[in-house]
PDB file of N, CA and C in Angstrom:
ATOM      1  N   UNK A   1      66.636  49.465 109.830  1.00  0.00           N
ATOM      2  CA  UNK A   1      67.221  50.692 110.317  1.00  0.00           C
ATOM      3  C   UNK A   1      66.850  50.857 111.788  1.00  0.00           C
ATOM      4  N   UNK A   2      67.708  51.196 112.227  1.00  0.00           N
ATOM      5  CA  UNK A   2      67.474  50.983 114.132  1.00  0.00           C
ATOM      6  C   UNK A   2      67.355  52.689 114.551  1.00  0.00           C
ATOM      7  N   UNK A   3      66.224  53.068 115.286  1.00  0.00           N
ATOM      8  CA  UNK A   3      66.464  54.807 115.240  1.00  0.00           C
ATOM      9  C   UNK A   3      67.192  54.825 116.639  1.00  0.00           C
ATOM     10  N   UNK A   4      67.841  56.321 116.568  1.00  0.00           N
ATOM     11  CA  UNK A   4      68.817  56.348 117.787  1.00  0.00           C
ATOM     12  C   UNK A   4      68.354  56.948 118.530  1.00  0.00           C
ATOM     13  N   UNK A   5      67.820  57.405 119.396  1.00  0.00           N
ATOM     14  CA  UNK A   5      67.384  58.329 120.800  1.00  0.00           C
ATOM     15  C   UNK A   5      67.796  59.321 120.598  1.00  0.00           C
ATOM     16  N   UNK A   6      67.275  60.361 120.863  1.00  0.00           N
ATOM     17  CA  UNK A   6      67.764  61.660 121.042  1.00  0.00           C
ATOM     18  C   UNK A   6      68.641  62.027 122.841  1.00  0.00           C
ATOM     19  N   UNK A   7      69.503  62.768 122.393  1.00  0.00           N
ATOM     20  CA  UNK A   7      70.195  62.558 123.697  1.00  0.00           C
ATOM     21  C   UNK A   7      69.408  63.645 124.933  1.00  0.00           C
ATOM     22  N   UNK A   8      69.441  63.230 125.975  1.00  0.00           N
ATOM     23  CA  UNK A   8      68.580  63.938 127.480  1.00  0.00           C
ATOM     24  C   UNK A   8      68.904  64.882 127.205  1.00  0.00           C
ATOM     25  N   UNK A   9      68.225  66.336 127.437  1.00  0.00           N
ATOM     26  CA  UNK A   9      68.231  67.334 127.728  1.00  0.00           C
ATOM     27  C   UNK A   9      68.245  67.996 128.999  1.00  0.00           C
ATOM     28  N   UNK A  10      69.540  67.858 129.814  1.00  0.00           N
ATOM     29  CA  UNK A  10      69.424  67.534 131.419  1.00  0.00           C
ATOM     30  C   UNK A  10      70.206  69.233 131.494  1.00  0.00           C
ATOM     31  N   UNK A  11      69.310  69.432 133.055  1.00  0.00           N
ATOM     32  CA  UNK A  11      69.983  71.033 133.441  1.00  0.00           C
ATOM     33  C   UNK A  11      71.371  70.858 134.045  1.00  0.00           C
ATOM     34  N   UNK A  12      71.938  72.296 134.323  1.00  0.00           N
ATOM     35  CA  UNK A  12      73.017  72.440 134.972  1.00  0.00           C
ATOM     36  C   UNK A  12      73.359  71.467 135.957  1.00  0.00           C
ATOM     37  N   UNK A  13      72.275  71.227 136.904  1.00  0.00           N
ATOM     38  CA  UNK A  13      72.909  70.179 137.905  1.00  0.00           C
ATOM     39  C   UNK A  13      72.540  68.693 137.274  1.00  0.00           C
ATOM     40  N   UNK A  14      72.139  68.836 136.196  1.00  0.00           N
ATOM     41  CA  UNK A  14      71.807  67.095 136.167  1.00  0.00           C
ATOM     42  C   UNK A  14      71.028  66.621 136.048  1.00  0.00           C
ATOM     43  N   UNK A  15      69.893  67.390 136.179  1.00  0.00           N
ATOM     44  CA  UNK A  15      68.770  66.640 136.267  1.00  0.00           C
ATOM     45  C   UNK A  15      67.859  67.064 134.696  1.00  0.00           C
ATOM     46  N   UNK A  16      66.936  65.564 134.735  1.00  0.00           N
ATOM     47  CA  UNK A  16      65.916  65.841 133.695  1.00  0.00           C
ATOM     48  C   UNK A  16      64.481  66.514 133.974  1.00  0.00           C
ATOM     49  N   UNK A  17      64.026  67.517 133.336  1.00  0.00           N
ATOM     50  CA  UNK A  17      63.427  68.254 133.622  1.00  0.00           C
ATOM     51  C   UNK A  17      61.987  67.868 132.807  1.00  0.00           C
ATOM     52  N   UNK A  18      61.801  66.446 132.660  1.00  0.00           N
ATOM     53  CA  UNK A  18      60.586  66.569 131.722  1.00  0.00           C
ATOM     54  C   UNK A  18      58.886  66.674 131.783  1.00  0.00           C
ATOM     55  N   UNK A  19      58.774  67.260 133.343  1.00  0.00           N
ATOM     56  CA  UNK A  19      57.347  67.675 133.877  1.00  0.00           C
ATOM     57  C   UNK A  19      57.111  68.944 133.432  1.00  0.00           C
ATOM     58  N   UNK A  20      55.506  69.471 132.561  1.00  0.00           N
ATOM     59  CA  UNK A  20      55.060  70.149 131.979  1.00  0.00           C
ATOM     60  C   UNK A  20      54.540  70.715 133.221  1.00  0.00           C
ATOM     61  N   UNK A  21      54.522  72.102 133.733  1.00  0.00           N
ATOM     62  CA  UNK A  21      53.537  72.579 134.349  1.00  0.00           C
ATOM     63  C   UNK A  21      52.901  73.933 133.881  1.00  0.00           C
ATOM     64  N   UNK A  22      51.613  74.265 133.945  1.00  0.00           N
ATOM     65  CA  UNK A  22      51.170  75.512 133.400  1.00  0.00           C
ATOM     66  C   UNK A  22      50.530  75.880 134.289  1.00  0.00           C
ATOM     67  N   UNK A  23      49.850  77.254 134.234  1.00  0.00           N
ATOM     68  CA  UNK A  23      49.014  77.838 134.654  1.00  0.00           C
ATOM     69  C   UNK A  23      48.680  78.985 134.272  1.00  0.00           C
ATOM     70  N   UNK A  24      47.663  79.697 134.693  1.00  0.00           N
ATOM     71  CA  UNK A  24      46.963  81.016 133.493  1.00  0.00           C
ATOM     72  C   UNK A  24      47.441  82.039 134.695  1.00  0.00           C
ATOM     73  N   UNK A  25      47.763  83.348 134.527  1.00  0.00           N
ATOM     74  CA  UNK A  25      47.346  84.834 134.648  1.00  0.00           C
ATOM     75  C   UNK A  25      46.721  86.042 133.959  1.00  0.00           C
ATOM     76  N   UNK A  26      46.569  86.832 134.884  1.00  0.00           N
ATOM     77  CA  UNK A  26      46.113  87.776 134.209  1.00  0.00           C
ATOM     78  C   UNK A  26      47.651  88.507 133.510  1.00  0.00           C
ATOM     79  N   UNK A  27      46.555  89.895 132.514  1.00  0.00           N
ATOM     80  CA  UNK A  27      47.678  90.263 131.742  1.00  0.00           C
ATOM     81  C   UNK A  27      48.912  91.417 132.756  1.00  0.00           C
ATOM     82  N   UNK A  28      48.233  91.882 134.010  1.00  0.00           N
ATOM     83  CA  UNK A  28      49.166  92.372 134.821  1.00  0.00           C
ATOM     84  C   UNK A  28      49.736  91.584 135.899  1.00  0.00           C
ATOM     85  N   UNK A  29      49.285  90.368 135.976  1.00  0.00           N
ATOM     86  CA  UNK A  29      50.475  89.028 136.744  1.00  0.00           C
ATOM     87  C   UNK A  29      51.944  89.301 136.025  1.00  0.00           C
ATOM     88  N   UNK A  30      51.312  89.238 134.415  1.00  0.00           N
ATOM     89  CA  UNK A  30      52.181  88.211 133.635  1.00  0.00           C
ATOM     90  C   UNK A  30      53.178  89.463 133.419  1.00  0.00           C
ATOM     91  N   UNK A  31      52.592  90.282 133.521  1.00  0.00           N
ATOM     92  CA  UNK A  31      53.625  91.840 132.875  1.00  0.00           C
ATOM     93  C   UNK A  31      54.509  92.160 134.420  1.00  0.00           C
ATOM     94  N   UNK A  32      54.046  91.762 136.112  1.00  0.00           N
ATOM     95  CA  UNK A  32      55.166  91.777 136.609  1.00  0.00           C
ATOM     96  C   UNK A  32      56.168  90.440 136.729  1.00  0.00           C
ATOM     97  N   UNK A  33      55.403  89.342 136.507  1.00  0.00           N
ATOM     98  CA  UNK A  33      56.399  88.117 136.557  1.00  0.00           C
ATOM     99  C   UNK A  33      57.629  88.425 135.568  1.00  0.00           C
ATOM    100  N   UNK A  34      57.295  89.263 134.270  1.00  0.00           N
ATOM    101  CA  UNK A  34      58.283  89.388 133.258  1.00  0.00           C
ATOM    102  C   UNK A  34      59.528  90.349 133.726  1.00  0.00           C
ATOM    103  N   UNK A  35      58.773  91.030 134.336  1.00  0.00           N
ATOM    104  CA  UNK A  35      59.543  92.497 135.184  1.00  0.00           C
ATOM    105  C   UNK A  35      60.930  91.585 136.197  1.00  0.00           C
ATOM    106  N   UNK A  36      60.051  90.751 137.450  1.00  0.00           N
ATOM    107  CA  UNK A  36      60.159  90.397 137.983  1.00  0.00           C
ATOM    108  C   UNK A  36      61.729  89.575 137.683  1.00  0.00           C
ATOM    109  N   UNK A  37      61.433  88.583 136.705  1.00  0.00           N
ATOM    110  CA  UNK A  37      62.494  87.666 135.820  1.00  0.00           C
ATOM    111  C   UNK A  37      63.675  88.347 135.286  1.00  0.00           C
ATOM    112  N   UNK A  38      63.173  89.816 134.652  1.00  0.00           N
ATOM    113  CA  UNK A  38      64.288  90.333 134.066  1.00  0.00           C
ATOM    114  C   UNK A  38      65.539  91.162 134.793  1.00  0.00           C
ATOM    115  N   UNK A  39      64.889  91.298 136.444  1.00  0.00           N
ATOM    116  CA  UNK A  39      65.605  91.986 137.382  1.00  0.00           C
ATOM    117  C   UNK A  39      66.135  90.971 138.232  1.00  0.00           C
ATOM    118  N   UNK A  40      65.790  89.729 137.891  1.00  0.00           N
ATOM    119  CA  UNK A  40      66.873  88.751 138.894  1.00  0.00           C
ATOM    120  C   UNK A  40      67.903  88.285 137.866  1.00  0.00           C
ATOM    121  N   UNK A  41      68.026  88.494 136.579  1.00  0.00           N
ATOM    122  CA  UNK A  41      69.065  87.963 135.566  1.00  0.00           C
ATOM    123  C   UNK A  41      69.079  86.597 135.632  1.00  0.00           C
ATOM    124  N   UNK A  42      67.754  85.650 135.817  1.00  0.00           N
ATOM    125  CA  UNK A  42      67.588  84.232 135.954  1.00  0.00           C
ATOM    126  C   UNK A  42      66.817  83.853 134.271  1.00  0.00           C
ATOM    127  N   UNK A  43      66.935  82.648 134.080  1.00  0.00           N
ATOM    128  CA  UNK A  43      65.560  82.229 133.060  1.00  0.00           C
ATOM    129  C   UNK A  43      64.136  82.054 133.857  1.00  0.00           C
ATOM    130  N   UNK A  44      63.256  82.060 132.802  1.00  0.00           N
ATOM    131  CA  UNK A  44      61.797  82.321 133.549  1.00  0.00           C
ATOM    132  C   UNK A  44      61.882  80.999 134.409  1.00  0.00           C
ATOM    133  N   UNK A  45      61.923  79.924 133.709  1.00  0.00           N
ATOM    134  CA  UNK A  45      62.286  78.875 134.230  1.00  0.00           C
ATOM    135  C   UNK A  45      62.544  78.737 135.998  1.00  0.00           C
ATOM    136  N   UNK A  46      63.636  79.137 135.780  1.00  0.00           N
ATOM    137  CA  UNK A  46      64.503  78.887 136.825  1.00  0.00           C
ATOM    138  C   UNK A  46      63.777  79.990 137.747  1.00  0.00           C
ATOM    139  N   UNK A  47      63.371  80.921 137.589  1.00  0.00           N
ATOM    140  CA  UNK A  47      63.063  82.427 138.685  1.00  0.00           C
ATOM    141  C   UNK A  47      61.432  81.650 139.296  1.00  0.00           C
ATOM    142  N   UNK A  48      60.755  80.716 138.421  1.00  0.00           N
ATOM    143  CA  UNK A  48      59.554  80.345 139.175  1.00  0.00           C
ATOM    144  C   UNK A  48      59.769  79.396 139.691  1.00  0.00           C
ATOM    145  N   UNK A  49      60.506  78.638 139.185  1.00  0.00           N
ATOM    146  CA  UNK A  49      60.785  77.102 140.169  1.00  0.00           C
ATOM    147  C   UNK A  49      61.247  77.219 141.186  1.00  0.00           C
ATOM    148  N   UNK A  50      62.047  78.223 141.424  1.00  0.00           N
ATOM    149  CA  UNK A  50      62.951  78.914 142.937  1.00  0.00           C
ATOM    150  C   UNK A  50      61.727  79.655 143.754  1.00  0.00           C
ATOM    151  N   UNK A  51      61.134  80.438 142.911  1.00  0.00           N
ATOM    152  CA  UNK A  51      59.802  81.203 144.046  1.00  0.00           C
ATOM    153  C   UNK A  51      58.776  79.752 144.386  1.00  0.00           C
ATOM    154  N   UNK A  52      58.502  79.241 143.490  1.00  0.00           N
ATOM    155  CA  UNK A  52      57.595  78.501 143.969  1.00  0.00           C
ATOM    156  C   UNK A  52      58.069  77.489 144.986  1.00  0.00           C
ATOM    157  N   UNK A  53      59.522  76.955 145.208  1.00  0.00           N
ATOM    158  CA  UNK A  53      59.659  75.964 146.127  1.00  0.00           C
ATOM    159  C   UNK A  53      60.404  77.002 147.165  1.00  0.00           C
ATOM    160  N   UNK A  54      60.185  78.623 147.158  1.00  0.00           N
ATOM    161  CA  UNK A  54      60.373  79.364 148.745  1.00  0.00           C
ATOM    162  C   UNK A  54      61.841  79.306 148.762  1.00  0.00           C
ATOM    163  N   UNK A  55      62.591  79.107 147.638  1.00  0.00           N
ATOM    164  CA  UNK A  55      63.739  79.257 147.803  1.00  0.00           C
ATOM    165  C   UNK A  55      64.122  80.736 147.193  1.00  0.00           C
ATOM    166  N   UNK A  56      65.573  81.682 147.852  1.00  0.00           N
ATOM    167  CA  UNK A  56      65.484  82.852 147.800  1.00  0.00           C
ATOM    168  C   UNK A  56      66.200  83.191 146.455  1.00  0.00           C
ATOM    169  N   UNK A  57      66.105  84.077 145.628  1.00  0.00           N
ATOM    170  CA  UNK A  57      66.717  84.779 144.536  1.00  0.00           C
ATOM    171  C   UNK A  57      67.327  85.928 144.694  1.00  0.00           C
ATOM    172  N   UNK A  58      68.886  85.396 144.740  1.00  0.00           N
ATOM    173  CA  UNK A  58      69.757  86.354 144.519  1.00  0.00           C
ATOM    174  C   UNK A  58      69.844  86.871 143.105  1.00  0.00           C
ATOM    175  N   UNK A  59      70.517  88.665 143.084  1.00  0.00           N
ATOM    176  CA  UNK A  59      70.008  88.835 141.781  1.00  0.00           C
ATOM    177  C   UNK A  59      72.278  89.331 141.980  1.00  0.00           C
ATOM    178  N   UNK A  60      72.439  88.868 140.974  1.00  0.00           N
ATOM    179  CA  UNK A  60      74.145  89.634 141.192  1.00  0.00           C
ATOM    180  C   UNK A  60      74.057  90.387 139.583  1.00  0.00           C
ATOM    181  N   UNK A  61      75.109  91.370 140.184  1.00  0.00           N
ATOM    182  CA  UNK A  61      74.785  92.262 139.007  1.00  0.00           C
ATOM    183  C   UNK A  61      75.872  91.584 137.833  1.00  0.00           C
ATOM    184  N   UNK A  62      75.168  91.941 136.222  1.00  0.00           N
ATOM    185  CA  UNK A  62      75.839  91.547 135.424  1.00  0.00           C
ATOM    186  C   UNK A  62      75.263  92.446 134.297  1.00  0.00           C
ATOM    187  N   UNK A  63      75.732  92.482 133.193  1.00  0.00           N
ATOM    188  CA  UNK A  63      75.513  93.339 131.905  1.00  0.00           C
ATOM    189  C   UNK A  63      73.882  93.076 131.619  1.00  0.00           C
ATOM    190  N   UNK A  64      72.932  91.739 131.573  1.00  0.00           N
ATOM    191  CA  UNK A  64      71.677  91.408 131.696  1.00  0.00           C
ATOM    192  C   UNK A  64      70.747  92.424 132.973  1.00  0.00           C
ATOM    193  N   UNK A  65      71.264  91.836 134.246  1.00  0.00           N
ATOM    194  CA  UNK A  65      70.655  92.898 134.741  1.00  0.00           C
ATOM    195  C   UNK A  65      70.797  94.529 134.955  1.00  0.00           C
ATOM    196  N   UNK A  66      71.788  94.653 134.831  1.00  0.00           N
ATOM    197  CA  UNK A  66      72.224  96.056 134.336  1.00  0.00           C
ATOM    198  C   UNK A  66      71.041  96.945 133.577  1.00  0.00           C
ATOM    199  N   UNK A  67      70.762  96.239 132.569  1.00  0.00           N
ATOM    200  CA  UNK A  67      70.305  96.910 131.546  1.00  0.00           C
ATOM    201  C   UNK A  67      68.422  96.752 132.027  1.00  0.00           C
ATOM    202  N   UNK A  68      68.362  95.233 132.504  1.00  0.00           N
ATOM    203  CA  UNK A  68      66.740  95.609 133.042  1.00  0.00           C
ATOM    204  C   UNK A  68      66.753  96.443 134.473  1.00  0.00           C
ATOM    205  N   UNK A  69      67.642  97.147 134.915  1.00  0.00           N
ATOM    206  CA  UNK A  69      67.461  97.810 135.927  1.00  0.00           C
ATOM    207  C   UNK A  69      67.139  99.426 135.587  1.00  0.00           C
ATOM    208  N   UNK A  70      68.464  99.300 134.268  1.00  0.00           N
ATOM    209  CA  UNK A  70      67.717 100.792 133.510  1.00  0.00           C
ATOM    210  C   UNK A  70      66.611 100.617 132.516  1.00  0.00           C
ATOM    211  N   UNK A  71      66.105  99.924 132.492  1.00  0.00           N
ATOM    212  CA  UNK A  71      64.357  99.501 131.741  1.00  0.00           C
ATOM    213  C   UNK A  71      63.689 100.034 133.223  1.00  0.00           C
ATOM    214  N   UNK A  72      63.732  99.465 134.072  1.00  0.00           N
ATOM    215  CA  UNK A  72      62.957  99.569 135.201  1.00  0.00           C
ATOM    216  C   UNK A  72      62.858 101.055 135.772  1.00  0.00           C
ATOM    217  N   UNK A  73      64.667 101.756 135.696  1.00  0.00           N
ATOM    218  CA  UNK A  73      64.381 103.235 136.249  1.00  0.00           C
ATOM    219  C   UNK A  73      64.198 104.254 135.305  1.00  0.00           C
ATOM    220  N   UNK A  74      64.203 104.155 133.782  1.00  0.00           N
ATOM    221  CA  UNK A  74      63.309 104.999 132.518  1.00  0.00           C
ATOM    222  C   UNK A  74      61.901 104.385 133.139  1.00  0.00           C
ATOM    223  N   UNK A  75      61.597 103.639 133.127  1.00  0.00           N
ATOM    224  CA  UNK A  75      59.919 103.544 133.591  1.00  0.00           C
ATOM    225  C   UNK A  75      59.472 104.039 134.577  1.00  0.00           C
ATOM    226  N   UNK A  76      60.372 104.603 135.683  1.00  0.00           N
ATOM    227  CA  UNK A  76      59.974 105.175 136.823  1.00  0.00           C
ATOM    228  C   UNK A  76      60.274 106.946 136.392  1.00  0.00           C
ATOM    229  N   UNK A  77      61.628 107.340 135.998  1.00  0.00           N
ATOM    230  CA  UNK A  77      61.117 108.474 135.320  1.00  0.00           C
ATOM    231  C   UNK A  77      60.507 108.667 134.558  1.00  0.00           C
ATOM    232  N   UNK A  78      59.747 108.184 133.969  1.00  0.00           N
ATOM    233  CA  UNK A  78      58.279 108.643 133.394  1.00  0.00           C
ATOM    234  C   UNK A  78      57.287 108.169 133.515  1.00  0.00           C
ATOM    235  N   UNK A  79      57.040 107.975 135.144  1.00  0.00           N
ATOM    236  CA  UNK A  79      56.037 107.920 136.027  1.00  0.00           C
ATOM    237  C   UNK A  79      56.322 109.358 136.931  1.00  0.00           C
ATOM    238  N   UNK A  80      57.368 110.065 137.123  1.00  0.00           N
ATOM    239  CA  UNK A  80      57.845 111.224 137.675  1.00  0.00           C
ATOM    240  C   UNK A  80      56.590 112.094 137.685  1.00  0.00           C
ATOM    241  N   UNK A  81      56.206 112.814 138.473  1.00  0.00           N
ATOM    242  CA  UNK A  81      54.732 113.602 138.714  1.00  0.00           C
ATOM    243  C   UNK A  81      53.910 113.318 138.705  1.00  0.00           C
ATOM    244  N   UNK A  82      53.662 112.001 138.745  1.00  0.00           N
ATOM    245  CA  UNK A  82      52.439 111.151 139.183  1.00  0.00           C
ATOM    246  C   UNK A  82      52.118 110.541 139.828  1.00  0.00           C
ATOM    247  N   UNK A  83      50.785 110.411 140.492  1.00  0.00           N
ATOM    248  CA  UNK A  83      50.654 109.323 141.856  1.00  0.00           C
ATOM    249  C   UNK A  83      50.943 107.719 141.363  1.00  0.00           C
ATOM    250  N   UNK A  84      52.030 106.895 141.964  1.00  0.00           N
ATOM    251  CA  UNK A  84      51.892 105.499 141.870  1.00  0.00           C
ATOM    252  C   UNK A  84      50.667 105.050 142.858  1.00  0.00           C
ATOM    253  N   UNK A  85      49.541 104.875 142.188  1.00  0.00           N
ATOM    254  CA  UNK A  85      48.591 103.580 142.871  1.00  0.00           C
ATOM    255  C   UNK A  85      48.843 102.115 142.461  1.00  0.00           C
ATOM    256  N   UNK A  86      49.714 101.729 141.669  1.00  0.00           N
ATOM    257  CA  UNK A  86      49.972 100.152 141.087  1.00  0.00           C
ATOM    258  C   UNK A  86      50.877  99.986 141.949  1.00  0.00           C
ATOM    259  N   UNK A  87      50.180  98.896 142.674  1.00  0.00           N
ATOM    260  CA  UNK A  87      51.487  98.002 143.765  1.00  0.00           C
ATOM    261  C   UNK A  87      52.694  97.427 143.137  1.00  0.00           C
ATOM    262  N   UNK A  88      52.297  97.074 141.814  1.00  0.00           N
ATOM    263  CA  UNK A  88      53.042  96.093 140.925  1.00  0.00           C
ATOM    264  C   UNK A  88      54.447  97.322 140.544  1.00  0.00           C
ATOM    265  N   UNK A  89      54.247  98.999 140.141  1.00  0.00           N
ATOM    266  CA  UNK A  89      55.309  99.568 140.291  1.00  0.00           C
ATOM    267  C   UNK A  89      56.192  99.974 141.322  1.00  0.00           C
ATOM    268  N   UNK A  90      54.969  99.764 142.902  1.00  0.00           N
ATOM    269  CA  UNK A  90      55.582 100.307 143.857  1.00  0.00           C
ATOM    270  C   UNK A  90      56.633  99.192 144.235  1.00  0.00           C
ATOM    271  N   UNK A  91      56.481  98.031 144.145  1.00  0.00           N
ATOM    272  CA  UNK A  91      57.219  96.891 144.590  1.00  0.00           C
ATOM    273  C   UNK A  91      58.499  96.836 143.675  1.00  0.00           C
ATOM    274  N   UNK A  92      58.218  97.415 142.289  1.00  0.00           N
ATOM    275  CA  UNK A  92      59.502  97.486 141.291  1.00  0.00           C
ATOM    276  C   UNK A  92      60.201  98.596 141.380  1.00  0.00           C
ATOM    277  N   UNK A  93      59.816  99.494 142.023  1.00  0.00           N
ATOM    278  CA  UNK A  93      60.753 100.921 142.701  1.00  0.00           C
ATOM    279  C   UNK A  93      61.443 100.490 143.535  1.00  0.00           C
ATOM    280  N   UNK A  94      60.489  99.506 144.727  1.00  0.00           N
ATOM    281  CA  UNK A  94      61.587  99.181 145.882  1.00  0.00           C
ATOM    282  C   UNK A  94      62.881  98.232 145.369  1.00  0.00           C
ATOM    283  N   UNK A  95      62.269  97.302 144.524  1.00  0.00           N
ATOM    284  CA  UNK A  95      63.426  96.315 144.233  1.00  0.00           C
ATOM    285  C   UNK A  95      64.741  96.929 143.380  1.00  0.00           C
ATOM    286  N   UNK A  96      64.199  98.196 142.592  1.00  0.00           N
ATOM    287  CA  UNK A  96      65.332  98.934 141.798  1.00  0.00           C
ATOM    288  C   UNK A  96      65.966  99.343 142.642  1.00  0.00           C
ATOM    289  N   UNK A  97      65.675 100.404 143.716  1.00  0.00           N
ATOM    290  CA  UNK A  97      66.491 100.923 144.428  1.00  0.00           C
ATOM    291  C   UNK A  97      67.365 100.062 145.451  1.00  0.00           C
ATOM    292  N   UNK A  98      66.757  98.353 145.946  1.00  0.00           N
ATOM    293  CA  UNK A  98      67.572  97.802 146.983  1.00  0.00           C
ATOM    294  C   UNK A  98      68.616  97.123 145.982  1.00  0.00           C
ATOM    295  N   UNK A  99      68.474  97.279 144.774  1.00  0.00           N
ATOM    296  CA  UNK A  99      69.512  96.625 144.053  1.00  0.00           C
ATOM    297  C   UNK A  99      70.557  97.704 143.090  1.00  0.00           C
ATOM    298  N   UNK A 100      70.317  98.812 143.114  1.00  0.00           N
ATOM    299  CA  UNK A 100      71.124 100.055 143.282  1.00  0.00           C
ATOM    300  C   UNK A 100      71.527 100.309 144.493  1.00  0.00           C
ATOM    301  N   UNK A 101      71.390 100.773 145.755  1.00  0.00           N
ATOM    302  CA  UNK A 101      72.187 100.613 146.847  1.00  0.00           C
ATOM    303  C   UNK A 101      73.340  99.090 147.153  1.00  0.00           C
ATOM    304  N   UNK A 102      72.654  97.986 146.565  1.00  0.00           N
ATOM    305  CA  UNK A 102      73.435  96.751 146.657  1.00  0.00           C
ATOM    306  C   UNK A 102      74.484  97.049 146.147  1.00  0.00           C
ATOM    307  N   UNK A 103      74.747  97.326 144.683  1.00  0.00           N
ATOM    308  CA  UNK A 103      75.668  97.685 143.391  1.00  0.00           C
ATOM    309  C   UNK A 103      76.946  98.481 143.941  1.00  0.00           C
ATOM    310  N   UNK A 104      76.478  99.677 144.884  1.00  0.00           N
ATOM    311  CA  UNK A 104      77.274 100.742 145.458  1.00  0.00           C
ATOM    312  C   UNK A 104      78.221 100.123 146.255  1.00  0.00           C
ATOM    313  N   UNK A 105      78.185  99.130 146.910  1.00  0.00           N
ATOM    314  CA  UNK A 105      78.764  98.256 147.732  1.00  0.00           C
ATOM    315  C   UNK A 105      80.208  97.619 146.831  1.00  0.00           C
ATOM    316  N   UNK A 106      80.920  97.454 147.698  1.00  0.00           N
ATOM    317  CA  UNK A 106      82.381  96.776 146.827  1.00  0.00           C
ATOM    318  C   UNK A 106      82.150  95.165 147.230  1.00  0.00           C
ATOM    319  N   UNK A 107      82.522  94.636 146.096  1.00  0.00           N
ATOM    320  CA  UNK A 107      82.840  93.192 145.877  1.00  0.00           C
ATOM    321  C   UNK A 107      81.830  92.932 145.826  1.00  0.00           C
ATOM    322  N   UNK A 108      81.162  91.354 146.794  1.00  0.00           N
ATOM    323  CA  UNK A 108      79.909  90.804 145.985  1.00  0.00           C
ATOM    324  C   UNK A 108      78.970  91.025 146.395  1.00  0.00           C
ATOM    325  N   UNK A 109      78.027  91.366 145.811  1.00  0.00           N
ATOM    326  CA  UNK A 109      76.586  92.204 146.400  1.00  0.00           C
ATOM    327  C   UNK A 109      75.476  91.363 146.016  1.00  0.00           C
ATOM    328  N   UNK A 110      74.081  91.286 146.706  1.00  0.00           N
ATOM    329  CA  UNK A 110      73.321  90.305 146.492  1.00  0.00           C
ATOM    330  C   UNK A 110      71.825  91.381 146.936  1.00  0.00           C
ATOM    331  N   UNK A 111      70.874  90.876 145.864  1.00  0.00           N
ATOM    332  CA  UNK A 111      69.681  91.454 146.665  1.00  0.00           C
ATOM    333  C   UNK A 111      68.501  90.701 146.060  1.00  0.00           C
ATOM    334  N   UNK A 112      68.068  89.875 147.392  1.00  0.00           N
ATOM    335  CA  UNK A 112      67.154  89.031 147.857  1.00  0.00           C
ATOM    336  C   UNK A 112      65.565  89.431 147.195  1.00  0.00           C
ATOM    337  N   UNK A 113      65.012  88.896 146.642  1.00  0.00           N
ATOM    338  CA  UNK A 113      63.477  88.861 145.302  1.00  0.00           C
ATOM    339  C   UNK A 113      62.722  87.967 146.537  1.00  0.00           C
ATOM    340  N   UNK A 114      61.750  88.539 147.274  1.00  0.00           N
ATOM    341  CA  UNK A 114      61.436  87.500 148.073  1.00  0.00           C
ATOM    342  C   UNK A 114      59.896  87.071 147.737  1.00  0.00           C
TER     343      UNK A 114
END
């Protein structure tokens, strides 16, 4: 009996992706990287491999981010009457709002995760 290969599991452009990389955070890294991921409408995948090689993330709006944008602004109204000292929300206020002003805009709108 001759076994058959399993066929490549190659990305969108083509390529094989079979380097493991890890690394540890803490539990408030990991809670904005998640934030972070769900407001560019990317896979985790793809949203760190782009930050880490300094390349920029456009976020275009779609029904995915849509919906983590209203995750993001229920979390800010009910932060309403309180001091933000977490950088990690202040940076997710700014990015909600530059990607709500983006939205307002006609045709294709883009806002840069830098």
């Amino acid at each position: 009996m001759v076994k058959k290969m399993s066929k490549k599991n190659l990305d969108q452009k083509g390529r094989l992706r079979n380097k493991i990389i890890s690394f540890r955070m803490s539990k408030e890294e990991a809670e904005l990287l998640n934030r972070r991921v769900l407001m560019s409408g990317l896979t985790k995948q793809d949203f760190i491999v782009n930050s880490l090689l300094g390349k920029e993330i456009a976020v275009y709006g779609n029904p995915y981010v849509f919906r983590s944008l209203q995750d993001e602004l229920i979390r800010f109204i009910n932060l309403y009457g309180t001091k933000i000292d977490n950088d990690a929300d202040d940076e997710m206020i700014t990015l909600a709002l530059k990607t709500i002003l983006a939205m307002r805009k006609k045709g294709k709108t883009e806002v840069f995760i830098g």
